[in-house]
Protein backbone atom coordinates (compact mmCIF):
# COMPACT_ATOMS: atom_id res chain seq x y z
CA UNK A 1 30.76 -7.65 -70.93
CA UNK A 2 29.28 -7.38 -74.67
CA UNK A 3 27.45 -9.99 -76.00
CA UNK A 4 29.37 -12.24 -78.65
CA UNK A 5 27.68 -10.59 -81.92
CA UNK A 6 26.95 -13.71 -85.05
CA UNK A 7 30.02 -13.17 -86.85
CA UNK A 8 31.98 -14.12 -83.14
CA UNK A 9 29.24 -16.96 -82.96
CA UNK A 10 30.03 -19.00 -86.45
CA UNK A 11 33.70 -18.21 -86.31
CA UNK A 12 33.39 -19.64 -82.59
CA UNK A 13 31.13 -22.51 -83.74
CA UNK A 14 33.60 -23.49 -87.33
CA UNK A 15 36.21 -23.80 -84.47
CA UNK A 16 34.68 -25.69 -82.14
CA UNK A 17 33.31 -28.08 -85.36
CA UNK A 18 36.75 -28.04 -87.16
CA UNK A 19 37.97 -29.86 -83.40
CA UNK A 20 35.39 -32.60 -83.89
CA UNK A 21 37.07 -34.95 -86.03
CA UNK A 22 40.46 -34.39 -84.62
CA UNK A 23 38.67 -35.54 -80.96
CA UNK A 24 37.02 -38.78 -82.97
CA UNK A 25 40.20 -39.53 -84.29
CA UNK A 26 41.91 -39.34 -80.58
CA UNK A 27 39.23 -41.75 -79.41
CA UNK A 28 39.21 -44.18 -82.31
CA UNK A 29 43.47 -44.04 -81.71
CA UNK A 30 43.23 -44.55 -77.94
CA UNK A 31 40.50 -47.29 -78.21
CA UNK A 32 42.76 -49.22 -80.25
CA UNK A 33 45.55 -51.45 -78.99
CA UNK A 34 48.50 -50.09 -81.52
CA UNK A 35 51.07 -52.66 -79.85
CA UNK A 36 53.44 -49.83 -79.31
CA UNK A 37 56.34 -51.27 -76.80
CA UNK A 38 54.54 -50.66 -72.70
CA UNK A 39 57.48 -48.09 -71.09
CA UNK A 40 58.34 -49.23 -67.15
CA UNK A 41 57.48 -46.27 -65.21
CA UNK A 42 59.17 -47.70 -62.08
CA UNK A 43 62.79 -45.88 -62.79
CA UNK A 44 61.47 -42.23 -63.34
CA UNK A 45 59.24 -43.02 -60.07
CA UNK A 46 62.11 -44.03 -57.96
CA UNK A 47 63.87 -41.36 -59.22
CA UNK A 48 61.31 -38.92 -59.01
CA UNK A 49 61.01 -39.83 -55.04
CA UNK A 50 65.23 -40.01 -54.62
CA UNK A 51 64.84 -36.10 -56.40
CA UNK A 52 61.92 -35.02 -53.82
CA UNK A 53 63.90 -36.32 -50.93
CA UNK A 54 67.04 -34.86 -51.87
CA UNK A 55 65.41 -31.77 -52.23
CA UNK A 56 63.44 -32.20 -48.57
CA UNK A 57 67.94 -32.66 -46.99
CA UNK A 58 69.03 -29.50 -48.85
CA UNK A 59 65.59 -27.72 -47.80
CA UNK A 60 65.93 -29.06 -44.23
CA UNK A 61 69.87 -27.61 -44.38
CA UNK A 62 69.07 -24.63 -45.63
CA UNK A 63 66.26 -24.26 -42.92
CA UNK A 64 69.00 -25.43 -40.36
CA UNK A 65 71.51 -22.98 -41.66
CA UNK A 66 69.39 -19.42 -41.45
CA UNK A 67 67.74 -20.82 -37.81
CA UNK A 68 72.03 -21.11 -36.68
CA UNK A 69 72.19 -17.70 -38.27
CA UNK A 70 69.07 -15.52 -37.58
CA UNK A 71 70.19 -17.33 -33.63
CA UNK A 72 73.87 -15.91 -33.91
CA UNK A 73 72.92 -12.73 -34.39
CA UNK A 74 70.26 -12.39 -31.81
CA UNK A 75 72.99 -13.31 -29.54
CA UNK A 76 75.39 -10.60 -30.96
CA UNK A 77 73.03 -7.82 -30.45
């Protein structure tokens, strides 16, 4: 691996500067209290857990469905 040469080093270092005040102005933002309306998170939870566990039946049938079928055919041969 080459080292970075000084052209690669002040383009990387105006980046990494140019970042700077976008991060302060993140901080200032998310120190603040804006009032913005609080969303209830409950819902997608609830519905994020009725998705996983529908997800866990089909899995589980699917499971059930090619143990029945790799069975079958053990018993055909």
């Amino acid at each position: 691996m080459n080292a970075a040469s000084l052209p690669q080093w002040l383009a990387a270092g105006a980046v990494g500067a140019g970042t700077l005040p976008l991060l302060a102005a993140a901080a200032v933002a998310a120190n603040r209290d804006l009032h913005l309306p609080h969303v209830d998170v409950a819902p997608a939870v609830a519905a994020a857990d009725r998705a996983a566990q529908r997800a866990r039946v089909q899995l589980a049938a699917w499971l059930l469905l090619l143990a029945w079928h790799l069975e079958t055919r053990k018993g055909a041969r």
